[in-house]
PDB file of N, CA and C in Angstrom:
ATOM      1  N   UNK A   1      17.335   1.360  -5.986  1.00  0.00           N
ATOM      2  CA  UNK A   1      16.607   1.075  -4.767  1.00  0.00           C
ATOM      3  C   UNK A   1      15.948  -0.293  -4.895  1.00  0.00           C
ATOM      4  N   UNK A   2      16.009  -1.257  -3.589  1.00  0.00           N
ATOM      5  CA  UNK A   2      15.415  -2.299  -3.656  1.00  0.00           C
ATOM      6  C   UNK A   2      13.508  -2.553  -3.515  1.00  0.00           C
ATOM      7  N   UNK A   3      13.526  -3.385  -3.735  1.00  0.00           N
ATOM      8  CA  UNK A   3      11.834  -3.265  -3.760  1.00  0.00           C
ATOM      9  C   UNK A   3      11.468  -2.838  -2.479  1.00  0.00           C
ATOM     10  N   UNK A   4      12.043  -3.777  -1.346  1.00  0.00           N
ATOM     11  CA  UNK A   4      11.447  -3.288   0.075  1.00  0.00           C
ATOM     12  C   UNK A   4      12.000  -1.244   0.058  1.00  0.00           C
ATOM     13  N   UNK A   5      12.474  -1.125  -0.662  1.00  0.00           N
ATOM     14  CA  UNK A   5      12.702   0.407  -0.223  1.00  0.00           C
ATOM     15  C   UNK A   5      11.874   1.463  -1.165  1.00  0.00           C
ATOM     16  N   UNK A   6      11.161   0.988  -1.764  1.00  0.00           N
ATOM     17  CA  UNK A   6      10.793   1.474  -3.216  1.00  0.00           C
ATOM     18  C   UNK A   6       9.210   1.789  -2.327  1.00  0.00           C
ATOM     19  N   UNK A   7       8.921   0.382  -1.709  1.00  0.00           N
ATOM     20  CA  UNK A   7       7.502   0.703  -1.506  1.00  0.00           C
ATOM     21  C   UNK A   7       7.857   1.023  -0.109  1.00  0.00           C
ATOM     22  N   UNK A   8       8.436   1.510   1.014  1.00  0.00           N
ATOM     23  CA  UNK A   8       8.718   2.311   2.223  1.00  0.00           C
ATOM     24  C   UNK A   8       8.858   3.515   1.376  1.00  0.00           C
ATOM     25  N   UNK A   9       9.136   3.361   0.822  1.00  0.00           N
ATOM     26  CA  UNK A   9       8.762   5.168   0.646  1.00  0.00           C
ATOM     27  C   UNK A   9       7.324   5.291  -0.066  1.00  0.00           C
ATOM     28  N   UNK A  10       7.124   5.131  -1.015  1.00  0.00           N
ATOM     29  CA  UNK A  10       5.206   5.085  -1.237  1.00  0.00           C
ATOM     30  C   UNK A  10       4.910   5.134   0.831  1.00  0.00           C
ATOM     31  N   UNK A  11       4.697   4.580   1.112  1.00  0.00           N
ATOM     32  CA  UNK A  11       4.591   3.937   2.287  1.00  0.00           C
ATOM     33  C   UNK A  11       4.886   5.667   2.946  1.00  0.00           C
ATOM     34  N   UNK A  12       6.190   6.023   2.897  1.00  0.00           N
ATOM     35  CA  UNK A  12       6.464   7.105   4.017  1.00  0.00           C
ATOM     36  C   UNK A  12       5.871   8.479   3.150  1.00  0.00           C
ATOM     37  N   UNK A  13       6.013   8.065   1.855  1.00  0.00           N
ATOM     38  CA  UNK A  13       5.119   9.196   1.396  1.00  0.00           C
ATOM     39  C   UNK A  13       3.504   9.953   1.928  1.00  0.00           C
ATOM     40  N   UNK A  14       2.955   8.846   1.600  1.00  0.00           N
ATOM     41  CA  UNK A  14       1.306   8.874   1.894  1.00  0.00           C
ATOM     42  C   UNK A  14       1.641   9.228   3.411  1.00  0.00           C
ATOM     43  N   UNK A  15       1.784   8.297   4.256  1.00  0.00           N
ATOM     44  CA  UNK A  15       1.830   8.657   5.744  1.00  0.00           C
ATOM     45  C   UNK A  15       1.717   9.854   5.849  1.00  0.00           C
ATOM     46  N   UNK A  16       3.037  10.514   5.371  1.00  0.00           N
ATOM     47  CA  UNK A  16       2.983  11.858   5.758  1.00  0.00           C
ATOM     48  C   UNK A  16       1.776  12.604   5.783  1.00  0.00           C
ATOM     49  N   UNK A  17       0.685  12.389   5.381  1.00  0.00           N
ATOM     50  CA  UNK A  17      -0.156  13.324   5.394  1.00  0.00           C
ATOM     51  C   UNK A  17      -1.046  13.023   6.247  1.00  0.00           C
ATOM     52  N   UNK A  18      -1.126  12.063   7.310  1.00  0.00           N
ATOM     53  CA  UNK A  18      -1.872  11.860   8.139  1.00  0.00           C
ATOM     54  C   UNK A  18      -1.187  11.671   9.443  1.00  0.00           C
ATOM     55  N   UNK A  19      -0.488  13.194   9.976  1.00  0.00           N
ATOM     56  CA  UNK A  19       0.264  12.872  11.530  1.00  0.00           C
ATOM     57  C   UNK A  19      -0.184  12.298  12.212  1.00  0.00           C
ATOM     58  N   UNK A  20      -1.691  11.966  12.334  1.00  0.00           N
ATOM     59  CA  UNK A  20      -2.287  10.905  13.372  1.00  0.00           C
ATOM     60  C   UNK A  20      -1.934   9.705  13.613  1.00  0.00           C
ATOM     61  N   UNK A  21      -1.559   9.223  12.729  1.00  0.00           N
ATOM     62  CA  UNK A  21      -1.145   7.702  12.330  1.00  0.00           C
ATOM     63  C   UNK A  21       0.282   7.361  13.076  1.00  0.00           C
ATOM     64  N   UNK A  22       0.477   6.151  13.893  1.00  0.00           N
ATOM     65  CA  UNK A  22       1.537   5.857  14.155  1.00  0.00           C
ATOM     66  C   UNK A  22       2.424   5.129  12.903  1.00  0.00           C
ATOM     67  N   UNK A  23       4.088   5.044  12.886  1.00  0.00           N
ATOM     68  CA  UNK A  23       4.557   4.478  11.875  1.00  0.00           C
ATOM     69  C   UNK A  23       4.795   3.078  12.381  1.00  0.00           C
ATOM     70  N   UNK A  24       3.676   2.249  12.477  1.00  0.00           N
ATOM     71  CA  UNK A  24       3.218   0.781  12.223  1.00  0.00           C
ATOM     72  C   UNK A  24       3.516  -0.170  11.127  1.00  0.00           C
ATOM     73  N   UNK A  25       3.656   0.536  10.021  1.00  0.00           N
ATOM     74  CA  UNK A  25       4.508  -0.250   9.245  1.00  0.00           C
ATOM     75  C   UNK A  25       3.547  -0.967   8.505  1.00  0.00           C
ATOM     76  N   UNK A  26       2.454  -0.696   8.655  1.00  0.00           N
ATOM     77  CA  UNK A  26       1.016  -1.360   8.082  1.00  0.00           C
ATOM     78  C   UNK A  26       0.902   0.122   6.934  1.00  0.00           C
ATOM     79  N   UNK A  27      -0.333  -0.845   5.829  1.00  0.00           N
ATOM     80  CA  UNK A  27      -0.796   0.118   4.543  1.00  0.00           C
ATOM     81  C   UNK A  27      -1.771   1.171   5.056  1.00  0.00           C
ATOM     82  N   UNK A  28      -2.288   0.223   6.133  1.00  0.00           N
ATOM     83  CA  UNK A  28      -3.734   1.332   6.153  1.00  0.00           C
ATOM     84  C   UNK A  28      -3.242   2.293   7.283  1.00  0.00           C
ATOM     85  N   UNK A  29      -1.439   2.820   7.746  1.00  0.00           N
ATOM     86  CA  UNK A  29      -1.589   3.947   7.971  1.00  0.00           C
ATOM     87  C   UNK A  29      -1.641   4.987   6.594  1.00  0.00           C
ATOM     88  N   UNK A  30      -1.416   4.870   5.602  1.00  0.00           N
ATOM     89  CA  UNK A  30      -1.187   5.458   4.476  1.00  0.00           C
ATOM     90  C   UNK A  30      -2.579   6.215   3.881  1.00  0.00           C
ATOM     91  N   UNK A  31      -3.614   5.877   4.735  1.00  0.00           N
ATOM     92  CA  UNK A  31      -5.372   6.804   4.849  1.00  0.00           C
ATOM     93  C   UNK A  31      -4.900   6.906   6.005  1.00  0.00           C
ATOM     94  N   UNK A  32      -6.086   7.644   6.065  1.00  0.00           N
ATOM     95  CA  UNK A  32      -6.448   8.527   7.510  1.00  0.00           C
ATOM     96  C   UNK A  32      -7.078   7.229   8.437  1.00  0.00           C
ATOM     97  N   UNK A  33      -6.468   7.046   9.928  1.00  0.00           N
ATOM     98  CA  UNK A  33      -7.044   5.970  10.184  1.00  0.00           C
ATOM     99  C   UNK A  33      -8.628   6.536  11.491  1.00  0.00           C
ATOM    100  N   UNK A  34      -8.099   8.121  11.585  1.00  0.00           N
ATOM    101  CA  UNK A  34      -9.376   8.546  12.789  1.00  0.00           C
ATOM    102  C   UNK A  34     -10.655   8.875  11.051  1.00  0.00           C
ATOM    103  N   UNK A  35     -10.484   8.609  10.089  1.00  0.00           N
ATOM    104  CA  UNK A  35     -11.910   9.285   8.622  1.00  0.00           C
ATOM    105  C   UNK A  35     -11.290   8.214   7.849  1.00  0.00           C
ATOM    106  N   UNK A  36     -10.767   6.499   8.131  1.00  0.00           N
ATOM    107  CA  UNK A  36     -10.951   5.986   6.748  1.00  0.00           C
ATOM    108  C   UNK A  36     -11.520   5.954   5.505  1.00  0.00           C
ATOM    109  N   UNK A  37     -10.902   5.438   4.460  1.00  0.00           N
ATOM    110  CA  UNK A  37     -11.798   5.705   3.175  1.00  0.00           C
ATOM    111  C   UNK A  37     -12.666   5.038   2.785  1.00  0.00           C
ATOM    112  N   UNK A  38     -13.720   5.480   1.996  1.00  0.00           N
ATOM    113  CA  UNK A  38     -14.972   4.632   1.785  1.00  0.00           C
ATOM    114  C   UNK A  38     -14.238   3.081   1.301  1.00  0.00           C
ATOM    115  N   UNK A  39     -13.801   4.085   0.228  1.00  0.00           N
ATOM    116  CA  UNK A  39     -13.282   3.014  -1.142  1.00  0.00           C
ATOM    117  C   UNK A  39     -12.149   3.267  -1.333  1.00  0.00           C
ATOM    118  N   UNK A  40     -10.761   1.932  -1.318  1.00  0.00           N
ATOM    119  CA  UNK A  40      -9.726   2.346  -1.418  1.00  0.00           C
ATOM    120  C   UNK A  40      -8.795   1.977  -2.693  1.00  0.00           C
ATOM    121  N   UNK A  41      -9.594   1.050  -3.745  1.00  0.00           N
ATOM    122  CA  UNK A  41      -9.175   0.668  -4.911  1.00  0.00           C
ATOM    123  C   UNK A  41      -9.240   1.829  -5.676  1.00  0.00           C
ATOM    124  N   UNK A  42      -8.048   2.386  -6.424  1.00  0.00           N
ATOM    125  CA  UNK A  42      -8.331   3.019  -7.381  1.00  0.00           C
ATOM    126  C   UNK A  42      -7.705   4.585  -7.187  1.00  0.00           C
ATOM    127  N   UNK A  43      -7.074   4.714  -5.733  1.00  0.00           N
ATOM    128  CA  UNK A  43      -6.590   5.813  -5.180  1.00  0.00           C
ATOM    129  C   UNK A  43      -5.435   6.170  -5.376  1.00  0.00           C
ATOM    130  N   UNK A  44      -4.831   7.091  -5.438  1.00  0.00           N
ATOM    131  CA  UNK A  44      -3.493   7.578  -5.960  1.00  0.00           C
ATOM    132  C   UNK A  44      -2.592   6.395  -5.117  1.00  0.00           C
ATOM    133  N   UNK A  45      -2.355   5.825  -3.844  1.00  0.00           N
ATOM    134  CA  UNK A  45      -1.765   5.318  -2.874  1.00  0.00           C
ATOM    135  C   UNK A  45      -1.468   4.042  -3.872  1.00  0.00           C
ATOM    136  N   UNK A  46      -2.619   3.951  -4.334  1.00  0.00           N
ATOM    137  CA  UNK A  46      -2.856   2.391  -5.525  1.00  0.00           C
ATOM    138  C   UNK A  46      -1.987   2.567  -6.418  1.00  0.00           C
ATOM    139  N   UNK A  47      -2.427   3.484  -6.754  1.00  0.00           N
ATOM    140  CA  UNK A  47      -1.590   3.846  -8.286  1.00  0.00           C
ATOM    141  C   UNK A  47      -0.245   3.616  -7.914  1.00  0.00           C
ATOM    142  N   UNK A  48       0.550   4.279  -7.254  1.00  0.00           N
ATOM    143  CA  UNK A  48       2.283   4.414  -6.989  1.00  0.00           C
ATOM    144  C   UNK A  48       2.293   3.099  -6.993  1.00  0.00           C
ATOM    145  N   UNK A  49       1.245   2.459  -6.180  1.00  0.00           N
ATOM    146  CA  UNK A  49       2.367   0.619  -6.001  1.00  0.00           C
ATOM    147  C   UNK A  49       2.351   0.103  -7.381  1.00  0.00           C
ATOM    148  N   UNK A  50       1.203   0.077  -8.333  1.00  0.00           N
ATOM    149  CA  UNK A  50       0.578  -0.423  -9.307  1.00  0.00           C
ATOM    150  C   UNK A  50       1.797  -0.078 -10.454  1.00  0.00           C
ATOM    151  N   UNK A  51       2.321   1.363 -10.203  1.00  0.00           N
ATOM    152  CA  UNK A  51       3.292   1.388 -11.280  1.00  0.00           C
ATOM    153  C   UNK A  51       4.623   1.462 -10.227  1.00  0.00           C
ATOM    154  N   UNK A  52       4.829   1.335  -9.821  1.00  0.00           N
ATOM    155  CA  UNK A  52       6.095   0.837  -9.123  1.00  0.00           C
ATOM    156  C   UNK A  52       6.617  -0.342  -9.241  1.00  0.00           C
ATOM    157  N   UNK A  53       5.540  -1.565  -9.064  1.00  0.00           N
ATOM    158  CA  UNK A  53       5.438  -2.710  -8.919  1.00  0.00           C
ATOM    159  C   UNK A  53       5.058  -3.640 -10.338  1.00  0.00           C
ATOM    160  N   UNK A  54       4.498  -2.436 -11.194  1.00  0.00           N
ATOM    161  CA  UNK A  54       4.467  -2.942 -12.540  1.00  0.00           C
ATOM    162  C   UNK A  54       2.687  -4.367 -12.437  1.00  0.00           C
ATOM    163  N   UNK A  55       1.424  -4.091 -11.628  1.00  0.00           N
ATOM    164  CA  UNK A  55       0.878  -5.254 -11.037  1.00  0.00           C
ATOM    165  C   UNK A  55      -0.315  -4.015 -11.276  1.00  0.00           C
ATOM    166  N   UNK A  56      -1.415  -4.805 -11.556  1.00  0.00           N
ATOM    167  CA  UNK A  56      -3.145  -4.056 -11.065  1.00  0.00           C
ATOM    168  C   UNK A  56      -3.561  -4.784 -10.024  1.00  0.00           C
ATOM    169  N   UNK A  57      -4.180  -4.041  -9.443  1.00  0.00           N
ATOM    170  CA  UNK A  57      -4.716  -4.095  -7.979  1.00  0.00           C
ATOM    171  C   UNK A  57      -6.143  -3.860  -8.232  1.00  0.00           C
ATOM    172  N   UNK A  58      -7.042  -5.371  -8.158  1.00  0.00           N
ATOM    173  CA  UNK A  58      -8.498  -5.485  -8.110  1.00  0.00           C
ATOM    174  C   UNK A  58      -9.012  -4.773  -6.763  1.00  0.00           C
ATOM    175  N   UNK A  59     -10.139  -4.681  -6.405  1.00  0.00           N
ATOM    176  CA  UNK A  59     -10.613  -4.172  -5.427  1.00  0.00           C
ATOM    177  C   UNK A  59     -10.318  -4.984  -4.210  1.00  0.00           C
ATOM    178  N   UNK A  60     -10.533  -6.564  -4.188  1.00  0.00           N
ATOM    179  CA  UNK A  60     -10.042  -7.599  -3.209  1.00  0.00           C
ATOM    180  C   UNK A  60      -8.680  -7.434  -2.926  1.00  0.00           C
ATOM    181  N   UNK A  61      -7.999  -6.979  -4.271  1.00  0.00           N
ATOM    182  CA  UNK A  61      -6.310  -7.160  -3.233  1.00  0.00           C
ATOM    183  C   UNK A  61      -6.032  -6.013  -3.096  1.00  0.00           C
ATOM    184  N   UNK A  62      -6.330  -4.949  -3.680  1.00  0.00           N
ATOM    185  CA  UNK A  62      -6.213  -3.618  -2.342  1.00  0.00           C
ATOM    186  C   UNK A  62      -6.767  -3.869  -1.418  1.00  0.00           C
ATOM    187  N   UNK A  63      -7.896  -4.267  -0.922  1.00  0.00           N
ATOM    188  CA  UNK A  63      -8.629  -5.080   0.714  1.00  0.00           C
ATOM    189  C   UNK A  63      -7.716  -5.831   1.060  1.00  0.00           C
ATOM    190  N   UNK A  64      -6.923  -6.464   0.953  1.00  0.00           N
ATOM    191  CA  UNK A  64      -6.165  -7.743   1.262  1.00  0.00           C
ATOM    192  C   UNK A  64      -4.918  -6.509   1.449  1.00  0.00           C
ATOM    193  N   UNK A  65      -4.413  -5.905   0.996  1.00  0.00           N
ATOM    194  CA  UNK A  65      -3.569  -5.438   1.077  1.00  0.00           C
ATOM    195  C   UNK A  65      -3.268  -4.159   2.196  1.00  0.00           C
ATOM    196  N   UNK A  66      -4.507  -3.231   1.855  1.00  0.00           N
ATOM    197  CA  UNK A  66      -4.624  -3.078   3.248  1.00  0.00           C
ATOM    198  C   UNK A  66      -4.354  -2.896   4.573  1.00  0.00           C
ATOM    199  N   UNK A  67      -4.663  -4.192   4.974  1.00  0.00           N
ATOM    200  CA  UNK A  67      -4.428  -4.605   6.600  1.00  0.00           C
ATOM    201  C   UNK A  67      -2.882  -5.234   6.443  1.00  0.00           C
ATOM    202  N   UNK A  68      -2.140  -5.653   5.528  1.00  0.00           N
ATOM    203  CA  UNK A  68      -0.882  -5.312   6.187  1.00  0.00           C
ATOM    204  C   UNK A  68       0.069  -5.229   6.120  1.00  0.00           C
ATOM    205  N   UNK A  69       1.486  -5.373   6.777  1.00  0.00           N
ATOM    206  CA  UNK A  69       2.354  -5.000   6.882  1.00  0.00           C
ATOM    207  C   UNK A  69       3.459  -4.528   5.852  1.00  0.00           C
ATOM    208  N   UNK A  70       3.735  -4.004   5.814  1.00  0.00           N
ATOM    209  CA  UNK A  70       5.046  -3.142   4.670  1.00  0.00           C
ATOM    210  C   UNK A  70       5.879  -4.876   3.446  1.00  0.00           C
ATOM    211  N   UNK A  71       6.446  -5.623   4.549  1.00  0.00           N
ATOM    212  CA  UNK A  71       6.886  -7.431   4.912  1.00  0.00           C
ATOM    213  C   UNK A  71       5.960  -8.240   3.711  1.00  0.00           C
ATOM    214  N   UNK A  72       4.454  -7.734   4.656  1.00  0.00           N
ATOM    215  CA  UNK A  72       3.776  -9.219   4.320  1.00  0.00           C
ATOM    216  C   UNK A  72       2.970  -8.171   2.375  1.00  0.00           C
ATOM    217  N   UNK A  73       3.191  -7.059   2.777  1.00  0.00           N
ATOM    218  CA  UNK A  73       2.498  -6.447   1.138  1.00  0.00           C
ATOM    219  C   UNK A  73       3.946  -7.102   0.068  1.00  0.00           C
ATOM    220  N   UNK A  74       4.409  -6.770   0.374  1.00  0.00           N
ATOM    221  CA  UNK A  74       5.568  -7.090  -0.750  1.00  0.00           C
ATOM    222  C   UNK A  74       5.966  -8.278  -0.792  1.00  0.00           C
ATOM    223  N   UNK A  75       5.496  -9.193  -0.494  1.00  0.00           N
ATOM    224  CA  UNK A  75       5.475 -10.715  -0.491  1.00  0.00           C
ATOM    225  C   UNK A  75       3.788 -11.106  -1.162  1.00  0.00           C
ATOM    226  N   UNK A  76       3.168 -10.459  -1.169  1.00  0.00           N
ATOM    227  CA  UNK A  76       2.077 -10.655  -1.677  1.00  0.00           C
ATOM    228  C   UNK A  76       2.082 -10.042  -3.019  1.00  0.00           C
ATOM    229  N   UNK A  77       2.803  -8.901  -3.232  1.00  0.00           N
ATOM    230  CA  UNK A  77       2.656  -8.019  -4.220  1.00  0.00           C
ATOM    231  C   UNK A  77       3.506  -8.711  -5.363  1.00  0.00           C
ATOM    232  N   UNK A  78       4.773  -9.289  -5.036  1.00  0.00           N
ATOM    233  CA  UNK A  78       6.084 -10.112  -5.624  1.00  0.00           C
ATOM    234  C   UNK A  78       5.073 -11.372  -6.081  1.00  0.00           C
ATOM    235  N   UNK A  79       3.831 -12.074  -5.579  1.00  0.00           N
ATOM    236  CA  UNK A  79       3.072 -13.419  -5.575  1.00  0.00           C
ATOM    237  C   UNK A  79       2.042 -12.890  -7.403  1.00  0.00           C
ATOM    238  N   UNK A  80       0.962 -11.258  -6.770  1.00  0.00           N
ATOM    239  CA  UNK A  80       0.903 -10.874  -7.564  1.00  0.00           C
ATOM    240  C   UNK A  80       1.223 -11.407  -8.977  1.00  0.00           C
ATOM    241  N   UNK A  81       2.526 -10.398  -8.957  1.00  0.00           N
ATOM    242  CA  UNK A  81       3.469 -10.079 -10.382  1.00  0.00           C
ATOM    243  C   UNK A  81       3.525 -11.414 -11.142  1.00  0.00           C
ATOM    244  N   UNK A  82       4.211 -12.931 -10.562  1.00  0.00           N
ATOM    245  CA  UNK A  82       4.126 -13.608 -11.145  1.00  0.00           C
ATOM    246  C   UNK A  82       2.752 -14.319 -11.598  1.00  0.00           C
ATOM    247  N   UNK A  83       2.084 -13.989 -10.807  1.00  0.00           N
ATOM    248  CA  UNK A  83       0.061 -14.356 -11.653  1.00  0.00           C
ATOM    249  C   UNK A  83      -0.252 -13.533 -12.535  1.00  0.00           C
ATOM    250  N   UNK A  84       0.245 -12.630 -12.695  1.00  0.00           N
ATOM    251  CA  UNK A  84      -0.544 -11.795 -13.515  1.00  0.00           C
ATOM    252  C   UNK A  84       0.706 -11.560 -14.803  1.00  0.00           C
TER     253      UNK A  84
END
């Protein structure tokens, strides 16, 4: 599986548990978007990308990450990998 498909599923995983959520294609349907989370560093959702992606996720770039898109995370996440 390619990366963009690796994290669509993380992605369609989490969703699933919040039917409220439209499939937007954004991270933060992957919480609940009607009871967001306090704090989202450090959450299982984290974890899958973190070892999927082989990358730690500070508290700023789970915030950064976040708000958006499926596209623009894995272009950030790929930016990541080579900094770290």
């Amino acid at each position: 599986m390619n990366q963009e498909g690796i994290l669509k599923a993380i992605y369609n995983k989490h969703r699933r548990n919040h039917p409220e959520n439209p499939d937007s294609k954004q991270l933060c349907c992957m919480w609940s978007t009607n009871d967001p989370p306090d704090v989202i560093e450090g959450t299982e959702l984290f974890y899958d990308i973190e070892s999927a992606f082989g990358v730690h996720l500070n508290n700023d770039e789970a915030l950064e990450l976040y708000d958006m898109t499926l596209k623009q995370a894995l272009k950030y996440i790929n930016k990541l990998k080579m900094i770290q």
